[in-house]
N, C-alpha and C. Protein backbone atom coordinates (compact mmCIF):
# COMPACT_ATOMS: atom_id res chain seq x y z
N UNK A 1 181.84 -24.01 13.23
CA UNK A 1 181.76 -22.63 12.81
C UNK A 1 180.34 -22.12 13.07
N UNK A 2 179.88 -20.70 13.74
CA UNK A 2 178.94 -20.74 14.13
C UNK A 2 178.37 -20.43 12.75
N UNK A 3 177.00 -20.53 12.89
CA UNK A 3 176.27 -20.42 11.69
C UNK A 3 175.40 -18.82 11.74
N UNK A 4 175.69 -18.41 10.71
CA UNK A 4 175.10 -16.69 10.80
C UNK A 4 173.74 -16.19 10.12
N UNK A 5 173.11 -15.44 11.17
CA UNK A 5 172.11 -15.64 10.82
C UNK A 5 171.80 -13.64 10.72
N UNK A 6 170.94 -13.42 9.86
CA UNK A 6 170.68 -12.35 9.20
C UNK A 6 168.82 -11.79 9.34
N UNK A 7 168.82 -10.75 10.18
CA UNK A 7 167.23 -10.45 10.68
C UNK A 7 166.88 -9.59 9.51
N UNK A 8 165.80 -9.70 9.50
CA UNK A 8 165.08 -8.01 8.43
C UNK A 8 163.55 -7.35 9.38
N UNK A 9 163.67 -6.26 9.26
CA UNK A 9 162.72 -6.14 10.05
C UNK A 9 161.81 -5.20 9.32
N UNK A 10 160.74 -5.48 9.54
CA UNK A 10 159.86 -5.13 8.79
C UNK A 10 158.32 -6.25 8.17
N UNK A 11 157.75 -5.88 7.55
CA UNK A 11 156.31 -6.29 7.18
C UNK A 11 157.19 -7.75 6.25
N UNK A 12 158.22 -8.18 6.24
CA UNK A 12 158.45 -9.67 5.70
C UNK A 12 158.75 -10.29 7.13
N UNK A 13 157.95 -11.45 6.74
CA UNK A 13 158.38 -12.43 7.92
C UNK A 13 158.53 -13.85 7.27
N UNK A 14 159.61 -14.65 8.11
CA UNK A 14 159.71 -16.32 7.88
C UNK A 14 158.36 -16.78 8.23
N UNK A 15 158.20 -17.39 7.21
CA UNK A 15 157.53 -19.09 7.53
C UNK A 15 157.73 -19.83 8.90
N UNK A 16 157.10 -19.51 9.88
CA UNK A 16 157.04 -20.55 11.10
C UNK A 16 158.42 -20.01 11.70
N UNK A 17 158.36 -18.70 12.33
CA UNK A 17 159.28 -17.90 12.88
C UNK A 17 158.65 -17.60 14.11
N UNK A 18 157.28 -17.53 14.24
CA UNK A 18 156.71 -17.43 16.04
C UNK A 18 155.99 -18.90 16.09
N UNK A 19 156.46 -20.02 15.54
CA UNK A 19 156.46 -20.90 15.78
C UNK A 19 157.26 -21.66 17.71
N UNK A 20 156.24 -22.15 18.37
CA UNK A 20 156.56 -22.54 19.71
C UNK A 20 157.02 -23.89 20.02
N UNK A 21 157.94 -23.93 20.34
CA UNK A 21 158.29 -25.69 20.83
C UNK A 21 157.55 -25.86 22.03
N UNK A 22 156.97 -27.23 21.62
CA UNK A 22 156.08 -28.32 22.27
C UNK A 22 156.92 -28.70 23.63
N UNK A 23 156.50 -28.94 24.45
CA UNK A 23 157.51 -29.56 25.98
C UNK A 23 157.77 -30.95 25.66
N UNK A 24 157.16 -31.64 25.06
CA UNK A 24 157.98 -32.86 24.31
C UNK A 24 159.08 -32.77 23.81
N UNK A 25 159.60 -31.70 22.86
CA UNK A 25 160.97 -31.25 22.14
C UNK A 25 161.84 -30.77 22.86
N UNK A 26 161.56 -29.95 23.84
CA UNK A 26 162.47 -29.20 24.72
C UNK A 26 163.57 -30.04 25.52
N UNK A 27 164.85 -29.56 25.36
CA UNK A 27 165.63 -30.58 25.97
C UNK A 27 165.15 -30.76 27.70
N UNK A 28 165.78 -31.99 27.85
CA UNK A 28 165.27 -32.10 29.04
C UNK A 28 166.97 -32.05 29.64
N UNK A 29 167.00 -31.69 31.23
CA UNK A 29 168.16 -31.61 31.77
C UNK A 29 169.18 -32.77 32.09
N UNK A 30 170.23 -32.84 31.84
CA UNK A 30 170.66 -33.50 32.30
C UNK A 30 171.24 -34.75 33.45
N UNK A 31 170.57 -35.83 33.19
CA UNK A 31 171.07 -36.54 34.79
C UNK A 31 171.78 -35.84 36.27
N UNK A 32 171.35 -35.72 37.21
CA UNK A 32 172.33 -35.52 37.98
C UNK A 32 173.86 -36.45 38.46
N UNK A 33 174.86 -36.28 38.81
CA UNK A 33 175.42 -36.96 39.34
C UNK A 33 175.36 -38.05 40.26
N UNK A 34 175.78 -38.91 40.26
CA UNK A 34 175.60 -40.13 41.81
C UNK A 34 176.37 -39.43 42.85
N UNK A 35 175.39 -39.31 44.34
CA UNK A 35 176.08 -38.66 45.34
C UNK A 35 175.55 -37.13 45.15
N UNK A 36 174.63 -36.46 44.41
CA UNK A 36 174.75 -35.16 44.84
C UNK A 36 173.20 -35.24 44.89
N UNK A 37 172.85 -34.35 46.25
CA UNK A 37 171.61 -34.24 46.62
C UNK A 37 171.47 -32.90 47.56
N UNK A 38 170.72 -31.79 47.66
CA UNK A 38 170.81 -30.87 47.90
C UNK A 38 171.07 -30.64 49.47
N UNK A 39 172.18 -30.35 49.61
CA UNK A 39 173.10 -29.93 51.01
C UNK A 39 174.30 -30.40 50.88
N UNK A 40 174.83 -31.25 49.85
CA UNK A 40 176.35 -31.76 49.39
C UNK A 40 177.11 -30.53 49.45
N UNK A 41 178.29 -31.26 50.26
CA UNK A 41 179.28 -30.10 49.92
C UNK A 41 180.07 -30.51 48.55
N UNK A 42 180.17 -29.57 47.86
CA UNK A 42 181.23 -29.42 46.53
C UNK A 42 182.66 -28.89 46.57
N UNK A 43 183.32 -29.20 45.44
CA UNK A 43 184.22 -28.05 45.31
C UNK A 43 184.75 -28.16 44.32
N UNK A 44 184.52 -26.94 44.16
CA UNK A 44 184.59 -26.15 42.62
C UNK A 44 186.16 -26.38 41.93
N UNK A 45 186.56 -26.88 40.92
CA UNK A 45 187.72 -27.15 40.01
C UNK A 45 187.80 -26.16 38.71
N UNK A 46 187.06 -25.32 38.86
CA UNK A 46 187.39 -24.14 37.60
C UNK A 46 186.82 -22.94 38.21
N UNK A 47 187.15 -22.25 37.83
CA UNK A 47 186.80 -20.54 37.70
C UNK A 47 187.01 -19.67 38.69
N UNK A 48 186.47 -18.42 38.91
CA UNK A 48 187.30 -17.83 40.19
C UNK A 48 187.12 -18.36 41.58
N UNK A 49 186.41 -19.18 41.96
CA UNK A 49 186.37 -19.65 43.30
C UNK A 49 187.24 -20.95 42.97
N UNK A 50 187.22 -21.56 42.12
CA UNK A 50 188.31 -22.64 42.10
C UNK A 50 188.91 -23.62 43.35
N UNK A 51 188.69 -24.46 43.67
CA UNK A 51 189.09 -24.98 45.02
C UNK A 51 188.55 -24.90 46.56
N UNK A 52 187.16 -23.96 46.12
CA UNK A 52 186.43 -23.70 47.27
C UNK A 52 185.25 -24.71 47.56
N UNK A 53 185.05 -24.81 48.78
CA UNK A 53 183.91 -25.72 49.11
C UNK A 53 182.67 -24.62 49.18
N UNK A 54 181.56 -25.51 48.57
CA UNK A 54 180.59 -24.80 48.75
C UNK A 54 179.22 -25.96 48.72
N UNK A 55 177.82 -25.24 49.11
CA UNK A 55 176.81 -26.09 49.29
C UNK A 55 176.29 -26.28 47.79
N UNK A 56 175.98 -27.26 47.67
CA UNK A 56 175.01 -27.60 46.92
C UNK A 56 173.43 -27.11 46.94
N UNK A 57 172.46 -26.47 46.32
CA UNK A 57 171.17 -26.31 46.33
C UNK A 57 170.21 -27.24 45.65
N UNK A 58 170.70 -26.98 44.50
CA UNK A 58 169.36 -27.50 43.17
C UNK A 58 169.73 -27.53 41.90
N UNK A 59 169.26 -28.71 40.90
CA UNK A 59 169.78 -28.22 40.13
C UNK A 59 168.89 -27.56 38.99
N UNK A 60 169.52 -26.77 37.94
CA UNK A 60 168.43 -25.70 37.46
C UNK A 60 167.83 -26.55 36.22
N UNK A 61 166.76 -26.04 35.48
CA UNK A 61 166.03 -26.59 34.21
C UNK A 61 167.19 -26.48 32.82
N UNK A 62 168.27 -25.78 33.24
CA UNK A 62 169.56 -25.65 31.98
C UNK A 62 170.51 -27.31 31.94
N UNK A 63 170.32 -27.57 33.44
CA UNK A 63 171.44 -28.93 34.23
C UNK A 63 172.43 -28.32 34.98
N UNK A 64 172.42 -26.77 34.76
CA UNK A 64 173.39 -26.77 35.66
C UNK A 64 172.88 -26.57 37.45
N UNK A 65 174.43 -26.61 37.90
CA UNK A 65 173.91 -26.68 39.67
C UNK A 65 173.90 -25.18 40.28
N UNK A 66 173.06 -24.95 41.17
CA UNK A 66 172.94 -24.15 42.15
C UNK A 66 173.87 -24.39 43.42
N UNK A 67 174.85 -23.30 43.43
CA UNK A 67 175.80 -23.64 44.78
C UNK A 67 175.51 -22.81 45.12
N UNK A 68 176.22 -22.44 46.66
CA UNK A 68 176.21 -20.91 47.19
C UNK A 68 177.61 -21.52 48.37
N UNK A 69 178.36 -20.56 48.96
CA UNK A 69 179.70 -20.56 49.92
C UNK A 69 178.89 -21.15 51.08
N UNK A 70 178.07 -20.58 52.00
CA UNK A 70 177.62 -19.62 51.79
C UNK A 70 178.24 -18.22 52.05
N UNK A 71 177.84 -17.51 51.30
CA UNK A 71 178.65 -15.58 50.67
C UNK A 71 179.05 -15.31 52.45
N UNK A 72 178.40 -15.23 53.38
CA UNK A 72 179.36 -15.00 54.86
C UNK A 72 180.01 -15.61 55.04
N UNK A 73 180.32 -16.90 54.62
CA UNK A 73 181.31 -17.78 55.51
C UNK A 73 182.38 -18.18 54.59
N UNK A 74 182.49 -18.15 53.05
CA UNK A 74 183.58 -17.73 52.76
C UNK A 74 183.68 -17.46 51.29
N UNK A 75 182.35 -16.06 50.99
CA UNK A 75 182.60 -15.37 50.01
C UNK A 75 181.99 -15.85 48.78
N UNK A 76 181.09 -16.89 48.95
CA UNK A 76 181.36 -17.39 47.78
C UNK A 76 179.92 -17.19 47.27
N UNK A 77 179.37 -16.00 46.21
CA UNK A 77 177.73 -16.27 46.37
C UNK A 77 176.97 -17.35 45.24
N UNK A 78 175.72 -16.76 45.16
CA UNK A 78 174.67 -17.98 44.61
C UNK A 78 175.38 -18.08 42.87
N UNK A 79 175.63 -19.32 42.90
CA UNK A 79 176.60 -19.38 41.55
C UNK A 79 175.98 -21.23 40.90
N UNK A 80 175.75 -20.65 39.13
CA UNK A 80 175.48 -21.63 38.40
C UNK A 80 176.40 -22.38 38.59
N UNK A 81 177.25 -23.60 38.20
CA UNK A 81 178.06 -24.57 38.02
C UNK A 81 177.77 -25.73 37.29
N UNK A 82 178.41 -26.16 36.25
CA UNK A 82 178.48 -27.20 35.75
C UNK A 82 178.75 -28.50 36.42
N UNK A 83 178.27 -29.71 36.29
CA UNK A 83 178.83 -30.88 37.01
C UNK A 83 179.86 -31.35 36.91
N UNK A 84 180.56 -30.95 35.13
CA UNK A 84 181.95 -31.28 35.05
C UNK A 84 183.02 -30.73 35.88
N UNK A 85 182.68 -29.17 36.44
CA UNK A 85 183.36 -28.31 37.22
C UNK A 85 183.36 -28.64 38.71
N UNK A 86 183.09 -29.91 39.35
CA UNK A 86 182.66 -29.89 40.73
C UNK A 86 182.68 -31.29 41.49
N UNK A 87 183.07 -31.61 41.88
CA UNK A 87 183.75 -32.56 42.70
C UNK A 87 182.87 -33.06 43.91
């Protein structure tokens, strides 16, 4: 259940509310897959391109991947992807 959270704005502030996470704390990304290295072809198993091959780029500081069709050759443009989503 998400947990709800309630702003006030004005001259009250939290205790350690512009408080900054350290790059020690920050998650770090996820492993890549075995076999994917940037120029892999993929193909996508969910969402509207679904079943399309596409390139592999990079993957981002979230874990997810950078694909692209590429957008001339068959439509497909610069798109996040999950590793679970991709073959």
């Amino acid at each position: 259940q998400a947990k709800q959270v309630f702003r006030t704005y004005g001259s009250k502030t939290r205790a350690g509310a512009g408080k900054k996470v350290k790059s020690a704390e920050r998650k770090k990304a996820p492993k890549l897959k075995k076999g994917l290295t940037p120029g892999t072809v993929l193909i996508l198993l969910a969402g509207r391109f679904r079943g399309s091959r596409v390139v592999f780029l990079k993957q981002l500081d979230s874990g997810l991947l950078l694909a692209t069709g590429p957008y001339g050759v068959n439509g497909v443009p610069l798109r996040r992807v999950n590793q679970r989503y991709c073959i």
